[in-house]
N, C-alpha and C. Protein backbone atom coordinates (compact mmCIF):
# COMPACT_ATOMS: atom_id res chain seq x y z
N UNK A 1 86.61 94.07 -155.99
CA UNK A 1 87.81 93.92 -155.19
C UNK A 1 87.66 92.64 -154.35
N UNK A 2 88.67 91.85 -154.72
CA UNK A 2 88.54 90.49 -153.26
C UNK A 2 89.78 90.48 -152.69
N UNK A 3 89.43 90.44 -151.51
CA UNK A 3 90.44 90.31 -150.61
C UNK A 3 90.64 89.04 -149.59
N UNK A 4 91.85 88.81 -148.63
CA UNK A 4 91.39 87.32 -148.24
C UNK A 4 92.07 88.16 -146.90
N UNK A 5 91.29 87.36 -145.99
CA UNK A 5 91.44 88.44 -144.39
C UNK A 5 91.46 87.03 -143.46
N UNK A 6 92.08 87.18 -142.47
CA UNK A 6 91.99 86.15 -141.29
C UNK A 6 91.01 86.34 -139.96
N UNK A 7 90.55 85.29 -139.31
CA UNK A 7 89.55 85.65 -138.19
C UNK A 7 90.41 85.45 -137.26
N UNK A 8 90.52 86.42 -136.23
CA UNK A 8 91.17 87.04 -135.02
C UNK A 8 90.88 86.48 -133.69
N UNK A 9 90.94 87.49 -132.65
CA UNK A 9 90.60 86.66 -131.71
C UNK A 9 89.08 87.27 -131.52
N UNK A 10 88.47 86.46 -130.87
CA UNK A 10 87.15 86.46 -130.59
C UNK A 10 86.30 86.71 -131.82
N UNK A 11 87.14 85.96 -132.41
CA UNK A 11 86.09 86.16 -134.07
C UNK A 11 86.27 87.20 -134.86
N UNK A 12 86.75 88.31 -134.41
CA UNK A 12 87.03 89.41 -135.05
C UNK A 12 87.79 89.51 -136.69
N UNK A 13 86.65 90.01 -137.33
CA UNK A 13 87.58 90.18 -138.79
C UNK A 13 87.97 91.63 -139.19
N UNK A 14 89.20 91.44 -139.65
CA UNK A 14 89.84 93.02 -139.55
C UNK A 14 89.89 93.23 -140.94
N UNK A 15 88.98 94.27 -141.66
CA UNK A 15 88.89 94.50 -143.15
C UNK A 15 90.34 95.47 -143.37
N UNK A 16 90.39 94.87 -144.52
CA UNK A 16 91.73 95.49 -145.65
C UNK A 16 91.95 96.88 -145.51
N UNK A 17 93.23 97.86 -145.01
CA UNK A 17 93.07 99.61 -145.27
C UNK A 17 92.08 99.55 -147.10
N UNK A 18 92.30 99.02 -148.07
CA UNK A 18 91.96 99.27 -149.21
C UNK A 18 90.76 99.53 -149.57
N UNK A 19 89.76 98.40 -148.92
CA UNK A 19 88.46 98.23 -148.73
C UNK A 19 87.40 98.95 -147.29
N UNK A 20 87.89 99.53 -146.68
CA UNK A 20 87.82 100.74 -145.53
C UNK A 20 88.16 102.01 -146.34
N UNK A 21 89.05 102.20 -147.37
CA UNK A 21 88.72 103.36 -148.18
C UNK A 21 87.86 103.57 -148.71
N UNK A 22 87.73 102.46 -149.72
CA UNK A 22 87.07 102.54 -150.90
C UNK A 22 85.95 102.79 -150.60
N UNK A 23 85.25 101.73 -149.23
CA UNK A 23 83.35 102.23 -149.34
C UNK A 23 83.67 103.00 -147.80
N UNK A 24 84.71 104.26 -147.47
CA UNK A 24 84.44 105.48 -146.63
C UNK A 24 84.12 104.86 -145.53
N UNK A 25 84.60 104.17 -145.18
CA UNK A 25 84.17 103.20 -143.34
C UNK A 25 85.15 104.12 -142.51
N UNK A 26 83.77 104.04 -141.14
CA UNK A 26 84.95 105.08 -140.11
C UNK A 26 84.43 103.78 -139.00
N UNK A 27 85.40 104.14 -137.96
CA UNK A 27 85.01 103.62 -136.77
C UNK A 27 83.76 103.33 -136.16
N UNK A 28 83.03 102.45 -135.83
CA UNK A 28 81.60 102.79 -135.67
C UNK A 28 80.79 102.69 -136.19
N UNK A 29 81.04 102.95 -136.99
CA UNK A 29 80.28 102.31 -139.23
C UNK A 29 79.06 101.12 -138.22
N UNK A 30 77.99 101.05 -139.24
CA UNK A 30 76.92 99.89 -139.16
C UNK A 30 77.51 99.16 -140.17
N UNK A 31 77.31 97.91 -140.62
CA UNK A 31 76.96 97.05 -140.71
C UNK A 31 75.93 96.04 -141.71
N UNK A 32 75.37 96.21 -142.32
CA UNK A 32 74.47 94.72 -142.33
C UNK A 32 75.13 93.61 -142.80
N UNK A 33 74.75 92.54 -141.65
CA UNK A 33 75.41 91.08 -142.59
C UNK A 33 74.28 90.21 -142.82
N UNK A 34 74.50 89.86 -143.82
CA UNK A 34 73.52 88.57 -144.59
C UNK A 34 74.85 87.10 -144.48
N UNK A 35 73.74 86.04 -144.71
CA UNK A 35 74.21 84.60 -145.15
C UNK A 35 73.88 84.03 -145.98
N UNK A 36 74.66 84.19 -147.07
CA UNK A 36 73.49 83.48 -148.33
C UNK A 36 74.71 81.99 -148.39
N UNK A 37 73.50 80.87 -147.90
CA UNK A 37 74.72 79.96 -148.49
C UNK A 37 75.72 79.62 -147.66
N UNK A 38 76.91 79.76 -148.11
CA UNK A 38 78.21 79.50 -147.45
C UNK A 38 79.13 80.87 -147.42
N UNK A 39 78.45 81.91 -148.05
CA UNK A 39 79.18 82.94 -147.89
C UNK A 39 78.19 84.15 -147.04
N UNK A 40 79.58 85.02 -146.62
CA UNK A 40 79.12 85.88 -145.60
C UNK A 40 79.24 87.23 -146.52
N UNK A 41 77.67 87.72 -146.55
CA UNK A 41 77.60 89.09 -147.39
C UNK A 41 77.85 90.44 -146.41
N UNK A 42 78.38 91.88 -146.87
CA UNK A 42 78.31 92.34 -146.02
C UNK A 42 78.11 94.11 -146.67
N UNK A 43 76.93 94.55 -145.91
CA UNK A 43 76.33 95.62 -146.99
C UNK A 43 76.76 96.82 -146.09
N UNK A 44 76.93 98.09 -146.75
CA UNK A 44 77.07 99.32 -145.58
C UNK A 44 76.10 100.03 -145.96
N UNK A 45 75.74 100.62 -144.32
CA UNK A 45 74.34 101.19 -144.30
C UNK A 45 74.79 102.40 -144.31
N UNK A 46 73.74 103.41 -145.34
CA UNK A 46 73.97 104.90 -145.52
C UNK A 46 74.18 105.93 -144.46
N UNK A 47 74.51 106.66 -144.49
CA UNK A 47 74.46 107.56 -143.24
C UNK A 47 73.30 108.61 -144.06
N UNK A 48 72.75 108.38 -143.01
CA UNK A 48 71.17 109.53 -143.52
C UNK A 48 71.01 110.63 -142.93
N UNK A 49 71.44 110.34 -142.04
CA UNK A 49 71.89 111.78 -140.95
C UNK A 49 72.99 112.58 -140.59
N UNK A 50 73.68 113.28 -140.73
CA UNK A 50 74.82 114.45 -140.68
C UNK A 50 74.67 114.72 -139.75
N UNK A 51 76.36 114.79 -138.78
CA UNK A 51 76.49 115.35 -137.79
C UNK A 51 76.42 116.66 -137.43
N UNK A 52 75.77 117.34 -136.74
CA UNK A 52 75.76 118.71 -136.12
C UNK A 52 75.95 119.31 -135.47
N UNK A 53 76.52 120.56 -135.61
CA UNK A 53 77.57 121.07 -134.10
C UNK A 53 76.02 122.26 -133.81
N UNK A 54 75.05 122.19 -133.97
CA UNK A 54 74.26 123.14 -133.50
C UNK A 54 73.02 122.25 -133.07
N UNK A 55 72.06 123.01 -132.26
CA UNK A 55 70.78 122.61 -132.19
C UNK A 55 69.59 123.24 -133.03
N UNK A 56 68.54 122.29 -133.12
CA UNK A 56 67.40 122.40 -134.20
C UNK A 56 66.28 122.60 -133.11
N UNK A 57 65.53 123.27 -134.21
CA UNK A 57 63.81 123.12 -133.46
C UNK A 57 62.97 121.73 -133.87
N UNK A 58 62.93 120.69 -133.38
CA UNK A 58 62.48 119.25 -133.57
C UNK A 58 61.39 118.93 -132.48
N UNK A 59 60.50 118.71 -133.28
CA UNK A 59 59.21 118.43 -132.47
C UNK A 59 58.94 116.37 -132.25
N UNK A 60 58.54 115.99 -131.23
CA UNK A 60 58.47 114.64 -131.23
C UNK A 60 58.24 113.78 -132.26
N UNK A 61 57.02 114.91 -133.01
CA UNK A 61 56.36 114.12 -134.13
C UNK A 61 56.96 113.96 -135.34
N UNK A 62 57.98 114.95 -135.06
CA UNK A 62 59.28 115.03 -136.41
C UNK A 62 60.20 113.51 -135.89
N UNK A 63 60.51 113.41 -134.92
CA UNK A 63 61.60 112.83 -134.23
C UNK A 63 61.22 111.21 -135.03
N UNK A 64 59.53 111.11 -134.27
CA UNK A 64 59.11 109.57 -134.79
C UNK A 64 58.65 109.61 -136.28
N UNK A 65 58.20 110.40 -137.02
CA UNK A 65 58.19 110.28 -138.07
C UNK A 65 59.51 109.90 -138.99
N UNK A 66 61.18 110.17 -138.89
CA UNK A 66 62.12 109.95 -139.47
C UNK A 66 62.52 108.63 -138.73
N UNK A 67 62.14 107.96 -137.53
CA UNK A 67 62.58 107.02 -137.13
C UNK A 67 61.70 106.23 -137.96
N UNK A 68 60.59 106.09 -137.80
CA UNK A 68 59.91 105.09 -138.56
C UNK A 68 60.15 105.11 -140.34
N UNK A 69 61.23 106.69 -140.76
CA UNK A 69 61.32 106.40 -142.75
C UNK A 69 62.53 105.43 -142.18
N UNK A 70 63.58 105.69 -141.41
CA UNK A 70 64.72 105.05 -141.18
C UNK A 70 64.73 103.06 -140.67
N UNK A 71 63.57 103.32 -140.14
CA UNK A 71 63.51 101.16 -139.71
C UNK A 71 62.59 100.57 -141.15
N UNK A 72 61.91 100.99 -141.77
CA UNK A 72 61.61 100.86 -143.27
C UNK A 72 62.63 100.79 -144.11
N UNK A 73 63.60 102.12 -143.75
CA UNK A 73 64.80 101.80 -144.84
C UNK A 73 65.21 100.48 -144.53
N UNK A 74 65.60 100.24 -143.12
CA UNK A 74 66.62 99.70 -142.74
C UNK A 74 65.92 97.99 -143.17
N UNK A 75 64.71 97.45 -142.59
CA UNK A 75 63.83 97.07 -142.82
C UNK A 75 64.12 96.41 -144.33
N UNK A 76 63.58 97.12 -145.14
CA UNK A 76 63.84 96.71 -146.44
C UNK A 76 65.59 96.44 -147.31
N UNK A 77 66.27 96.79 -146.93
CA UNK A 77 67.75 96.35 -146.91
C UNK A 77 68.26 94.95 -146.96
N UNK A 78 67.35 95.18 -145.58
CA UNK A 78 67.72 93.40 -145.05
C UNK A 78 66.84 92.35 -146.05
N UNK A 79 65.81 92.39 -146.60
CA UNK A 79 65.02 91.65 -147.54
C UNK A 79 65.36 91.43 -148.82
């Protein structure tokens, strides 16, 4: 899909309703941007985590153990 979009004010680029469907973007959405060149790449990062209307039993060592699979993911993305 290509689309041709204008830059706004303060730089702001406002993606297509078409392309906000297609790859499921909500408000808030991450992001990654690359520069290869002269063009501006722009990747969406998974949601790895599901929102929850309850609480869990989560121990610290759980907490930093998924932060550190998650900056690896994230980490390697960008490379």
């Amino acid at each position: 899909m290509v689309r041709i979009v204008r830059i706004g004010r303060k730089y702001a680029i406002y993606l297509p309703r078409p392309v906000v469907k297609s790859l499921d973007l909500k408000e808030g959405d991450r992001l990654i941007l690359e520069i290869r060149g002269d063009e501006i790449v722009f990747k969406k990062i998974p949601k790895l985590l599901k929102k929850r209307n309850y609480w869990s039993d989560t121990t610290v060592e759980d907490f930093e153990t998924e932060s550190e699979e998650l900056i690896d993911l994230a980490e390697g993305e960008q490379h």
